[in-house]
N, C-alpha and C. Protein backbone atom coordinates (compact mmCIF):
# COMPACT_ATOMS: atom_id res chain seq x y z
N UNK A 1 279.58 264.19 45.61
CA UNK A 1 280.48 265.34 45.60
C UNK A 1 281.85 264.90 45.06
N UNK A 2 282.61 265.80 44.68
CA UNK A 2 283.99 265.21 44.21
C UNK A 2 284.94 265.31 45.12
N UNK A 3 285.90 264.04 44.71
CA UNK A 3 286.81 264.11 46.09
C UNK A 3 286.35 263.69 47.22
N UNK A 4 285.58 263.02 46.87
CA UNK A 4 284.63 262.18 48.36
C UNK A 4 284.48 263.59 49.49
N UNK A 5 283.96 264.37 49.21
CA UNK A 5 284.15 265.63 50.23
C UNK A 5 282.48 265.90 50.28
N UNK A 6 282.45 266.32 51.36
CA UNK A 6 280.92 266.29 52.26
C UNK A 6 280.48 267.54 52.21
N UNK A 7 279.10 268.17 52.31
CA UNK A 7 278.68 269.83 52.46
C UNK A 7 279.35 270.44 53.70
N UNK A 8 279.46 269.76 54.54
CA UNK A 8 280.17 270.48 55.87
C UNK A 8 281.68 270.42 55.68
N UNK A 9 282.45 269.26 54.43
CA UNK A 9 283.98 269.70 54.49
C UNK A 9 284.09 271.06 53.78
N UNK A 10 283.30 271.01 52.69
CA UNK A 10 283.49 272.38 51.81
C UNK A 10 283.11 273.94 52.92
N UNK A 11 282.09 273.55 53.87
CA UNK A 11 281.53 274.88 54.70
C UNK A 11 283.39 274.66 55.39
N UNK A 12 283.85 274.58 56.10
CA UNK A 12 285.08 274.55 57.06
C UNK A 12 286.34 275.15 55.68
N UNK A 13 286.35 274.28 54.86
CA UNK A 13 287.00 274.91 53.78
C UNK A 13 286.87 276.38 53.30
N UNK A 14 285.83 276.02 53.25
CA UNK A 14 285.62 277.96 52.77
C UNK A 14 286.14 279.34 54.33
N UNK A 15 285.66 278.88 55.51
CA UNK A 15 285.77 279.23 55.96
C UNK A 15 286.91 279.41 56.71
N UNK A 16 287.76 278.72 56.59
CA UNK A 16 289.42 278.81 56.54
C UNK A 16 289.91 279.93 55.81
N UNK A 17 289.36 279.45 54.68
CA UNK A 17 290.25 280.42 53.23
C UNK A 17 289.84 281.90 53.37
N UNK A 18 288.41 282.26 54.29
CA UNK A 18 288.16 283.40 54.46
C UNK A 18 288.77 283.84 55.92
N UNK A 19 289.19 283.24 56.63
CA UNK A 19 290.07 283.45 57.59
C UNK A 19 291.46 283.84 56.89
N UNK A 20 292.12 283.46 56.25
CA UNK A 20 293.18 283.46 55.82
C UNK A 20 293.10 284.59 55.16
N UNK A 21 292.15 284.56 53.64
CA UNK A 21 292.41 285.32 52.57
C UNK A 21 291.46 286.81 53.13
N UNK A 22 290.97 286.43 53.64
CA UNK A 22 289.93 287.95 54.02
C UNK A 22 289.08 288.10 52.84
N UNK A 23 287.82 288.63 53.24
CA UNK A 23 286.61 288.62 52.35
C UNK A 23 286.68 289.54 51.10
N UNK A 24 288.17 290.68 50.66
CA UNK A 24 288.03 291.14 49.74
C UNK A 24 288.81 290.22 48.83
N UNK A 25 289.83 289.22 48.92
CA UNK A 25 290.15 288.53 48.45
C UNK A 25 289.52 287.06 48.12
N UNK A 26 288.18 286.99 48.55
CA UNK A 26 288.17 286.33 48.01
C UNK A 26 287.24 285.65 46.51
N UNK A 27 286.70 287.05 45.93
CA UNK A 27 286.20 286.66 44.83
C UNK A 27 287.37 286.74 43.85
N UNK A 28 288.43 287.40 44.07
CA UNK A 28 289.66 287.41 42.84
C UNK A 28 290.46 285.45 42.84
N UNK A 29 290.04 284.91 43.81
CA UNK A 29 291.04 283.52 44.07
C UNK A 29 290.01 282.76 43.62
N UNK A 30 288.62 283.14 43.72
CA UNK A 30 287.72 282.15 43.11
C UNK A 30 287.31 282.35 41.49
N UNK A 31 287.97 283.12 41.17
CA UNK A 31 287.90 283.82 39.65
C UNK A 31 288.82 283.31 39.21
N UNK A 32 290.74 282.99 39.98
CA UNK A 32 291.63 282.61 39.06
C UNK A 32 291.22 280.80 39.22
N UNK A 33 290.70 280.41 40.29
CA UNK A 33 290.61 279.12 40.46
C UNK A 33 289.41 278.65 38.95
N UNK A 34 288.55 279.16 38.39
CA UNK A 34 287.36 278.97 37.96
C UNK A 34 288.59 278.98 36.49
N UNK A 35 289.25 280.36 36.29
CA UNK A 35 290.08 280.76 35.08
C UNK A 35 291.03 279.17 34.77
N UNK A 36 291.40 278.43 35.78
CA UNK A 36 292.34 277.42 35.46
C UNK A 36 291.65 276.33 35.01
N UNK A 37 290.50 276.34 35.80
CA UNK A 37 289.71 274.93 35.67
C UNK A 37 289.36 274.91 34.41
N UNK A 38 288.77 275.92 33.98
CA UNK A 38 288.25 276.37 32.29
C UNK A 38 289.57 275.95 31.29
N UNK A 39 291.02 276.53 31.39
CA UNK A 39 292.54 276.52 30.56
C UNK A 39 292.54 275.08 30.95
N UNK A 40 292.36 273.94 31.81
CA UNK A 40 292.94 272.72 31.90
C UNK A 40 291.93 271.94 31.11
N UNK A 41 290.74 272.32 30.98
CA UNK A 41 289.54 271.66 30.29
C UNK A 41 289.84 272.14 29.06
N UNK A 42 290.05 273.21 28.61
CA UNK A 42 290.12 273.36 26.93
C UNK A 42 291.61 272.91 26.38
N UNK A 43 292.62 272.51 27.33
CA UNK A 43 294.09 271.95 27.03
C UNK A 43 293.92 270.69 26.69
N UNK A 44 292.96 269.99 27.65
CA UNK A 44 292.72 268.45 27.17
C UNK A 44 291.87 268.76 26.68
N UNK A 45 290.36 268.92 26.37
CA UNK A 45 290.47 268.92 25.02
C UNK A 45 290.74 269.12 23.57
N UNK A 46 291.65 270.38 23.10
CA UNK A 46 292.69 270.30 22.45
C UNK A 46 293.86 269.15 22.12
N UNK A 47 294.03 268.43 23.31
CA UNK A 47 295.05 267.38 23.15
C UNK A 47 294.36 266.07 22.81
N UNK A 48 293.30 266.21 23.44
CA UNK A 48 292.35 264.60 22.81
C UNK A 48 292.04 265.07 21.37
N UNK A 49 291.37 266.14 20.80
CA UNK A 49 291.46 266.39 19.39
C UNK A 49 292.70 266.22 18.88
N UNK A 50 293.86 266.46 18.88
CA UNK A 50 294.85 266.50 18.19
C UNK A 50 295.46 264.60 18.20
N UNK A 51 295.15 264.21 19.46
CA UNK A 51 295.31 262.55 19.49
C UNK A 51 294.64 262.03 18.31
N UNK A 52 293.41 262.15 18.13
CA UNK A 52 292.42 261.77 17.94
C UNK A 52 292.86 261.88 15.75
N UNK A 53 293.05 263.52 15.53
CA UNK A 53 293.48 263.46 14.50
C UNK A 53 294.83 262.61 13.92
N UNK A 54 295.67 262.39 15.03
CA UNK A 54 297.35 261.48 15.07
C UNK A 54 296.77 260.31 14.68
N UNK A 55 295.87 259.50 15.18
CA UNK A 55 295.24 258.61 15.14
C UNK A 55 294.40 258.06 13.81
N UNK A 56 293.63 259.18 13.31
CA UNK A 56 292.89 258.81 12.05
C UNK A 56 293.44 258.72 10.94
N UNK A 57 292.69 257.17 9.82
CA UNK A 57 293.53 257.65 8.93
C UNK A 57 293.88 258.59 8.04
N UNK A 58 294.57 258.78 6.93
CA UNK A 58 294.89 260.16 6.41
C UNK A 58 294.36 259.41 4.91
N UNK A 59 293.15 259.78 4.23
CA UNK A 59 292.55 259.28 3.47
C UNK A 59 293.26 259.77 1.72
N UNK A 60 294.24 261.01 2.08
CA UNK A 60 294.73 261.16 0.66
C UNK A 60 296.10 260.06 0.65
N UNK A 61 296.57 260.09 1.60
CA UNK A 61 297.43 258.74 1.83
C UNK A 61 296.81 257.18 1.36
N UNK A 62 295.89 257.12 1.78
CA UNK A 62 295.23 255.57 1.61
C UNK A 62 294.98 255.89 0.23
N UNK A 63 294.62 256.65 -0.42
CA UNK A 63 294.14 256.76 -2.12
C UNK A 63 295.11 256.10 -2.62
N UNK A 64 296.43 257.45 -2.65
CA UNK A 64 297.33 257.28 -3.29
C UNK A 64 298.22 255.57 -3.33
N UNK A 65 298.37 255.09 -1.97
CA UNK A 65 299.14 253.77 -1.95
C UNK A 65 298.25 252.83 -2.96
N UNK A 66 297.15 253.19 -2.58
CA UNK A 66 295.88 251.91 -3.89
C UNK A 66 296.45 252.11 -5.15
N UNK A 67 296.45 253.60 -5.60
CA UNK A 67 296.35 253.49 -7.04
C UNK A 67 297.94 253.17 -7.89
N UNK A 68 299.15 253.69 -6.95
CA UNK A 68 300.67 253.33 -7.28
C UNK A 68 300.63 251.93 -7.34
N UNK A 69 301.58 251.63 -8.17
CA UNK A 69 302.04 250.30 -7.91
C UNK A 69 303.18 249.56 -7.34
N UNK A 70 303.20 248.67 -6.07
CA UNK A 70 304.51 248.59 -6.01
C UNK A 70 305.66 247.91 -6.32
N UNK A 71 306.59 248.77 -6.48
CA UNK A 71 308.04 248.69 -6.73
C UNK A 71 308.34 246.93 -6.64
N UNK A 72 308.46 246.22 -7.81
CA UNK A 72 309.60 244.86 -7.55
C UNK A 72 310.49 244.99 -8.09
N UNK A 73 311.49 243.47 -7.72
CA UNK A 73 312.72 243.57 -7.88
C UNK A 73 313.15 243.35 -9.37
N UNK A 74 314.15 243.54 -10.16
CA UNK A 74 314.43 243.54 -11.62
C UNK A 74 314.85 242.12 -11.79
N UNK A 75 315.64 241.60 -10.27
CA UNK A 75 316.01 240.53 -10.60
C UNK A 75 315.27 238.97 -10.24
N UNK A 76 314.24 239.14 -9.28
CA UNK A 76 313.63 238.28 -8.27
C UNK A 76 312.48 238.13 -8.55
N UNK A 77 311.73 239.84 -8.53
CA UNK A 77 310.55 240.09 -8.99
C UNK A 77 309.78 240.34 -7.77
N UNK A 78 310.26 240.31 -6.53
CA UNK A 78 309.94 240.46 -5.38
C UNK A 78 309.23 241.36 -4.95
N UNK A 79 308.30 241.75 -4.03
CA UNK A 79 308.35 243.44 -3.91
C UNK A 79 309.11 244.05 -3.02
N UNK A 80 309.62 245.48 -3.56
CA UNK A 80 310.33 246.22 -2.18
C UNK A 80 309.85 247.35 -2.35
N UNK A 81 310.49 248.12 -1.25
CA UNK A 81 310.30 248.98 -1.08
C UNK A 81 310.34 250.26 -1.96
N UNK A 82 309.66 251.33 -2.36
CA UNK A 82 310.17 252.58 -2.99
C UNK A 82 311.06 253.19 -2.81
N UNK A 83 312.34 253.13 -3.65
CA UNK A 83 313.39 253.46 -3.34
C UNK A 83 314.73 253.18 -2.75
N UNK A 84 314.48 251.62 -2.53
CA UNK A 84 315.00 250.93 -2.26
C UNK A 84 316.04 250.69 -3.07
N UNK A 85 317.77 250.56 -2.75
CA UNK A 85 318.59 250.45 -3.75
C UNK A 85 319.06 248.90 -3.98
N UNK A 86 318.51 248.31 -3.02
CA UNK A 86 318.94 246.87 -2.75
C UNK A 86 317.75 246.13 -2.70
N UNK A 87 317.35 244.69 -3.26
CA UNK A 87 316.56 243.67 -3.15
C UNK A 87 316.67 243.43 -1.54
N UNK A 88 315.63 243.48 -1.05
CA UNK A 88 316.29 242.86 1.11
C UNK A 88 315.90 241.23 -0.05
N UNK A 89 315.67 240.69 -0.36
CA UNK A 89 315.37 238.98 -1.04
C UNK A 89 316.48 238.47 -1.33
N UNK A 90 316.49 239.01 -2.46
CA UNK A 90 318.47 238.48 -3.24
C UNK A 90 319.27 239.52 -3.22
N UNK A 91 319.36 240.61 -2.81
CA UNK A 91 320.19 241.88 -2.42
C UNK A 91 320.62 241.98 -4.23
N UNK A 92 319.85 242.23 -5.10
CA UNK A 92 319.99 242.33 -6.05
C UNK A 92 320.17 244.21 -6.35
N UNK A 93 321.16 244.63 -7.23
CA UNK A 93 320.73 246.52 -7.05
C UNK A 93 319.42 246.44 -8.02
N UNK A 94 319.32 247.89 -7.54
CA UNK A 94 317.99 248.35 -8.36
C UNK A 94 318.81 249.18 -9.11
């Protein structure tokens, strides 16, 4: 059972809540309870999909870096960065 909880904790449980809530109330509390459990299960999984996509690589990205070439320095011959206005090597300008 979940929650380490026994058939006789759930019988006392229920039977509380129908003490409390009274028997017309209580298929509407077991309807919003069922309604949440369902919204917290489709939230995570929504959020593990969206991890999951954060995570993978982005394959028009990986193309493109293959086929560019990168950027060296004019003066060193180094490589830097794209766009880089400075050599980080010999701080040479671009």
């Amino acid at each position: 059972m979940p929650f380490g909880l026994q058939p006789t904790h759930l019988i006392i449980i229920l039977v509380v809540a129908l003490l409390i809530f009274g028997p017309s109330r209580l298929p509407e509390i077991g309807k919003a309870v069922g309604k949440t459990i369902r919204e917290f299960q489709s939230g995570i999984k929504e959020a593990s999909q969206g991890f999951s996509e954060e995570v993978k690589p982005d394959s028009t990205k990986a193309d493109t870096a293959k086929t560019e070439p990168q950027p060296v320095c004019k003066s060193c011959g180094k490589p830097i960065q794209a766009g880089a206005k400075f050599c980080p090597e010999c701080g040479a300008a671009q």
